[in-house]
Protein backbone atom coordinates (compact mmCIF):
# COMPACT_ATOMS: atom_id res chain seq x y z
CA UNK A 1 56.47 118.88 136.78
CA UNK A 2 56.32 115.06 136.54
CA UNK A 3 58.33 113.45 139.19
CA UNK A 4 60.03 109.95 138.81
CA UNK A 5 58.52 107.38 141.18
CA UNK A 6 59.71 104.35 142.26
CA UNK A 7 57.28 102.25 139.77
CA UNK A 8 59.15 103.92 136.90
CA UNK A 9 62.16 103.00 138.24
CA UNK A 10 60.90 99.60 138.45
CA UNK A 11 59.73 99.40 135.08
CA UNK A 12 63.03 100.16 133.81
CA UNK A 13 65.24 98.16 135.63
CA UNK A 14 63.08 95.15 135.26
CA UNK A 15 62.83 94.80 139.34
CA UNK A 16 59.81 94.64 141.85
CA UNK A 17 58.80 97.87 143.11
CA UNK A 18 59.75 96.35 146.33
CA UNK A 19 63.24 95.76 145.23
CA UNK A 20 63.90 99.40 144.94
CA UNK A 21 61.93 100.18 148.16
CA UNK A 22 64.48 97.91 150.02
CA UNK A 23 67.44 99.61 148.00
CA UNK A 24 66.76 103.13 148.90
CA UNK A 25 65.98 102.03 152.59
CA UNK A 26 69.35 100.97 152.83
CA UNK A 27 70.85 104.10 151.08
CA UNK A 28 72.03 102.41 148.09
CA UNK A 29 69.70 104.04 145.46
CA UNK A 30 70.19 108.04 145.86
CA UNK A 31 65.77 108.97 146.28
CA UNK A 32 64.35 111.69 148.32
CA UNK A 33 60.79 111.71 150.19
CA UNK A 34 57.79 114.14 150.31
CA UNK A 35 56.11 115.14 153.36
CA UNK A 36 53.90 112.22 152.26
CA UNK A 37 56.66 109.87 152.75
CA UNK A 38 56.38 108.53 148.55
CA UNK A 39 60.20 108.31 147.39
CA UNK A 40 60.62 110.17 144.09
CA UNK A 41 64.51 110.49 142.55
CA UNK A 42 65.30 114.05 141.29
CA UNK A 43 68.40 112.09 139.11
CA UNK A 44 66.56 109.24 137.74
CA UNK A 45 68.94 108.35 135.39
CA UNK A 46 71.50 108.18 138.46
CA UNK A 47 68.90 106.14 140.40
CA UNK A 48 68.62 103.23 137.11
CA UNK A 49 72.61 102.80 136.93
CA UNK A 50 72.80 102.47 140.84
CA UNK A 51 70.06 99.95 140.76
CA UNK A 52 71.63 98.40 137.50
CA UNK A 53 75.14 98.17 138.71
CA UNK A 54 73.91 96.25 142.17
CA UNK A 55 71.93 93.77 139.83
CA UNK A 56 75.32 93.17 137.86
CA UNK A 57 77.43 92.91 141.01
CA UNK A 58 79.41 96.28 140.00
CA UNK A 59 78.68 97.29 143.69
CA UNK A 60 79.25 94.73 146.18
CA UNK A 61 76.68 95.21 149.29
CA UNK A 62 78.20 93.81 152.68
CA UNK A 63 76.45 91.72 154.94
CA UNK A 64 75.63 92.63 158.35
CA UNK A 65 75.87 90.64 160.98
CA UNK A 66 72.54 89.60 163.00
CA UNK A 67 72.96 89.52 166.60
């Protein structure tokens, strides 16, 4: 079974691998992790609208303050 990784993702979306790293680190791209720690998304078509709909400002990420 071919798993979707986050460099598909990626390629999709048109973003830097790292761009999706930092979206699924702060829980906004639904991903889960292997015991290697590699993210993989069992939904990937769920995982390209999330990252689509941040791009086009559908979901609005709030800013938290640095202390």
């Amino acid at each position: 079974m071919l798993r979707t990784s986050v460099e598909d993702i990626a390629q999709i979306t048109g973003v830097s691998t790292s761009t999706v790293r930092r979206l699924c680190d702060k829980g906004l791209v639904e991903h889960k992790k292997d015991y290697k720690g590699w993210r993989w998304f069992p939904e990937p078509k769920r995982a390209v609208k999330q990252v689509k709909a941040l791009l086009d400002g559908e979901i609005k990420i709030e800013k938290t303050k640095t202390v």
